[in-house]
Protein backbone atom coordinates (compact mmCIF):
# COMPACT_ATOMS: atom_id res chain seq x y z
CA UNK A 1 63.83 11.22 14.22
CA UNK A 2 63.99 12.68 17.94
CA UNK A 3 66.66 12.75 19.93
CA UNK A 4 65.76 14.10 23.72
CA UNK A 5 68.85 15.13 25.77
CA UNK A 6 68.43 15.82 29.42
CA UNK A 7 70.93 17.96 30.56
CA UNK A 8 72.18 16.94 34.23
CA UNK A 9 71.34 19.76 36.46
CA UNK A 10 75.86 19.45 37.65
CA UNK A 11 76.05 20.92 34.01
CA UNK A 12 77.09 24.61 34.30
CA UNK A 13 75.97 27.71 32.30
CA UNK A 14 79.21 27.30 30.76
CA UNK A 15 78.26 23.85 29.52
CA UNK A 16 75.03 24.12 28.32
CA UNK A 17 76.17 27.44 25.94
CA UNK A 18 78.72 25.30 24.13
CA UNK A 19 76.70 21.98 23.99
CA UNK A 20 75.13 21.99 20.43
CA UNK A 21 78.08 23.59 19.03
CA UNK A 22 80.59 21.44 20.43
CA UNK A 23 79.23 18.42 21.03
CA UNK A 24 76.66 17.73 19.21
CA UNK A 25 76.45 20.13 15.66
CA UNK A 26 78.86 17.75 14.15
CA UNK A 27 77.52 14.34 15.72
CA UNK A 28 73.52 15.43 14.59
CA UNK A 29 75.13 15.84 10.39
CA UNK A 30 76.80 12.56 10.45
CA UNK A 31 73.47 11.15 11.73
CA UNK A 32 71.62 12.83 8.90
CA UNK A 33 74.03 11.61 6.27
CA UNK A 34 73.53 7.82 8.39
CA UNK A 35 69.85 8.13 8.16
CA UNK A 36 69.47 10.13 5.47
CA UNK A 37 66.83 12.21 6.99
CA UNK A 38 66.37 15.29 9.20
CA UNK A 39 67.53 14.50 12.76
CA UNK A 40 65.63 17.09 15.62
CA UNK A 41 67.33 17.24 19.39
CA UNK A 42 65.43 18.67 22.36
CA UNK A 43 67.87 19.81 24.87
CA UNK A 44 65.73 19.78 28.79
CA UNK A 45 67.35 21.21 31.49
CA UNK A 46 65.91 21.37 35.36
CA UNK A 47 63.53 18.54 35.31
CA UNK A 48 62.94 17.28 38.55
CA UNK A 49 63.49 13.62 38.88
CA UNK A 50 65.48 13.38 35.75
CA UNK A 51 67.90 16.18 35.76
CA UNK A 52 68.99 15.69 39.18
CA UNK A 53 69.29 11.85 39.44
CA UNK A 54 72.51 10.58 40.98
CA UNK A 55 74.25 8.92 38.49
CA UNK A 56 77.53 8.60 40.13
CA UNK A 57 78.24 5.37 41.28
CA UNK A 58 81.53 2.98 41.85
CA UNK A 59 83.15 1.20 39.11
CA UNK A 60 81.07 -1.99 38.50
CA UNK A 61 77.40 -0.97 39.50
CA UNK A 62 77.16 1.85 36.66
CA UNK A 63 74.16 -0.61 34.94
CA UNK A 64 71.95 0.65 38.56
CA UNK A 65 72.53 4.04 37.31
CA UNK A 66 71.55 3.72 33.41
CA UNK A 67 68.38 1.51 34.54
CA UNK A 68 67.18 4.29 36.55
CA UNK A 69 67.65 6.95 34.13
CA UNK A 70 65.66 4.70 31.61
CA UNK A 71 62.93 4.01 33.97
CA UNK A 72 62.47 7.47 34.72
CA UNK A 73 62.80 9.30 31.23
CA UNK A 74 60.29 6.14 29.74
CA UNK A 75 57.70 7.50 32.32
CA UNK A 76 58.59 11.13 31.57
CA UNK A 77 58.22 10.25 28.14
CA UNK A 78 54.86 9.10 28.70
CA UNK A 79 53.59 11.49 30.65
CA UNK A 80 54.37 14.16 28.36
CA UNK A 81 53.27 12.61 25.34
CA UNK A 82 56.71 12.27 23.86
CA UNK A 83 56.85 9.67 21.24
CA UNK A 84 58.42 6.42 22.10
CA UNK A 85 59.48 4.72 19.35
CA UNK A 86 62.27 2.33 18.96
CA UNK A 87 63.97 5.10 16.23
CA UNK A 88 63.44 7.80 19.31
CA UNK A 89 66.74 8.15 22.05
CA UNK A 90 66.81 9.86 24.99
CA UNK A 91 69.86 10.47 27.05
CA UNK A 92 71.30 12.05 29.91
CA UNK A 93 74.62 14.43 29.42
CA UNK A 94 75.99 14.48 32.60
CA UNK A 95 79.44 16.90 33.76
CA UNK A 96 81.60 13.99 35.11
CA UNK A 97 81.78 10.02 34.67
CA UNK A 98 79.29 7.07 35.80
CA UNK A 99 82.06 5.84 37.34
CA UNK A 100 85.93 6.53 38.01
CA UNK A 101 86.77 4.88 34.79
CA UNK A 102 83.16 5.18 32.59
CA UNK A 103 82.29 8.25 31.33
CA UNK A 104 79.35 6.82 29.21
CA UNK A 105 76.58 3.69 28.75
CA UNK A 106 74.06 2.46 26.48
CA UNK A 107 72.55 -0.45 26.05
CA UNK A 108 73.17 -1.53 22.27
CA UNK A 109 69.43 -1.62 19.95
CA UNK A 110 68.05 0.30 23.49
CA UNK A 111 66.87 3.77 23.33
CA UNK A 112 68.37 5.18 26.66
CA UNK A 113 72.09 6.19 27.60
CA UNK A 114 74.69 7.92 29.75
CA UNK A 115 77.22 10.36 28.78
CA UNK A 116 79.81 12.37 29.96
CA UNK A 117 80.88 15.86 28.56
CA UNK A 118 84.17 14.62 29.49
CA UNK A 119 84.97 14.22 26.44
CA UNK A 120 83.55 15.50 22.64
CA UNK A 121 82.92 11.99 21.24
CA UNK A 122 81.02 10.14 24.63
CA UNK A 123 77.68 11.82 23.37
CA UNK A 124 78.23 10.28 19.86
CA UNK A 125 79.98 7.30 21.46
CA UNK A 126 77.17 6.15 23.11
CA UNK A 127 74.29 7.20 21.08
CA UNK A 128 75.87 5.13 18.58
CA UNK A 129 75.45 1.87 20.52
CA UNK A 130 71.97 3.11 20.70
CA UNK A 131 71.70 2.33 16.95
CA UNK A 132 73.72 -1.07 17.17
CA UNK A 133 76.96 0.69 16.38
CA UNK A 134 79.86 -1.20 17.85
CA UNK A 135 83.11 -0.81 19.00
CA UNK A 136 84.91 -3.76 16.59
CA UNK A 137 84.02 -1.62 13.34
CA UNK A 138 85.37 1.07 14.75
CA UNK A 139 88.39 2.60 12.70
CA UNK A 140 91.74 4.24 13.01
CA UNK A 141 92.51 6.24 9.90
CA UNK A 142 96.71 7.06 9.34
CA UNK A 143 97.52 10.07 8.56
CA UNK A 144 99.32 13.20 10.57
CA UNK A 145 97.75 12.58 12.94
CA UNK A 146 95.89 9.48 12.99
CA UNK A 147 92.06 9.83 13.81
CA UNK A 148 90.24 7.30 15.68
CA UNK A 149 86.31 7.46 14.52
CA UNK A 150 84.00 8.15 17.51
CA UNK A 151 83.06 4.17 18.22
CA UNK A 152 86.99 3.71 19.41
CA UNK A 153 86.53 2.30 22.76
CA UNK A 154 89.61 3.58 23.86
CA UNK A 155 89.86 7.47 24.39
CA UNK A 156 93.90 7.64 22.92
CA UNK A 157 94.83 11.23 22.95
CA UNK A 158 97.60 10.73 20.24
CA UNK A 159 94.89 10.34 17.96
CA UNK A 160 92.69 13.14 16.70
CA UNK A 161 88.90 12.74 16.60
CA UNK A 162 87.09 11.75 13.52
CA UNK A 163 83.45 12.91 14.26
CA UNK A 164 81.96 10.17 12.16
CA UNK A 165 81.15 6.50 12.43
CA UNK A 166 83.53 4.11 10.46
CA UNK A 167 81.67 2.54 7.44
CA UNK A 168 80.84 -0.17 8.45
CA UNK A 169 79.12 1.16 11.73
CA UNK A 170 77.74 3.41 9.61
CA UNK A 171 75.79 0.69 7.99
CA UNK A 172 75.17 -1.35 10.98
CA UNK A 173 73.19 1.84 12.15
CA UNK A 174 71.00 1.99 8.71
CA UNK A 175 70.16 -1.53 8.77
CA UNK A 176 69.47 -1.52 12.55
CA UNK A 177 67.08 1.75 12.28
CA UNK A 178 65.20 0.16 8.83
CA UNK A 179 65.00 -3.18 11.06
CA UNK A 180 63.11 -1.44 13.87
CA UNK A 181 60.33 0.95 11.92
């Protein structure tokens, strides 16, 4: 499975150093124990019509800004011969938010989304809706401190981050990517 991140070009050098290791190195294991197979992610940086698409927009229009980014990345998918398969995603990490209050989007069962490195779990956030994973099997485990599992929709900073999918997400994501190969 392929997972092709374009890097918005409002991502500093700072940014793109730490990006594997802190935002997606534990997201791309929990995917492989999910999937149970070997998960590859192609990181593209300064690519013209992609990269530098204007994604900020005002609360309530930030659907104009994913449906641009997924016209544009199917064509650049095409063009380059990148495989586009339903089990294939392709998203754009942006610096700051869609919106004042949405820092990520996906389409749920789609293969394109938004995300915002505002925050270590929007990556895994929305690349889970990508794979049908919702936000009402989405857990808060008790414990000092509570952890809220990465499909929380609400960002509450009381609560650590549990870099995994509940189970039940978890197997809403294997049935959804057996249902679509």
């Amino acid at each position: 499975m392929f997972i092709y991140l374009f890097c918005h070009d409002d991502l500093d050098e700072g940014y793109r150093r730490i990006i594997y290791r802190d935002y997606l190195k534990d997201l791309m294991f929990e995917l492989e124990q999910v999937f149970q197979r070997e998960i590859i992610v192609e990181l593209h940086y300064a690519i013209p019509g992609l990269t530098d698409l204007s994604y900020k927009t005002e609360l309530g229009e930030e659907r104009r800004s994913l449906d641009a980014f997924a016209s544009r990345g199917a064509a650049f998918a095409q063009e380059n011969d990148l495989s586009y398969r339903h089990n294939y995603r392709y998203g754009l990490i942006t610096r700051d938010g869609i919106s004042s209050s949405m820092h990520g989007l996906a389409l749920v069962g789609r293969s394109f989304f938004l995300a915002s490195v505002q925050g270590y779990q929007h990556i895994a956030h929305e690349l889970g809706h990508t794979f049908n994973a919702s936000h009402e099997y989405a857990e808060v485990t008790l414990g000092v401190p509570p952890k809220q599992t990465c499909m929380y929709e609400v960002n509450n900073p009381l609560y650590a981050k549990d870099y995994r999918f509940s189970d039940a997400n978890r197997s809403r994501m294997a049935e959804f990517l057996a249902s679509v190969e």
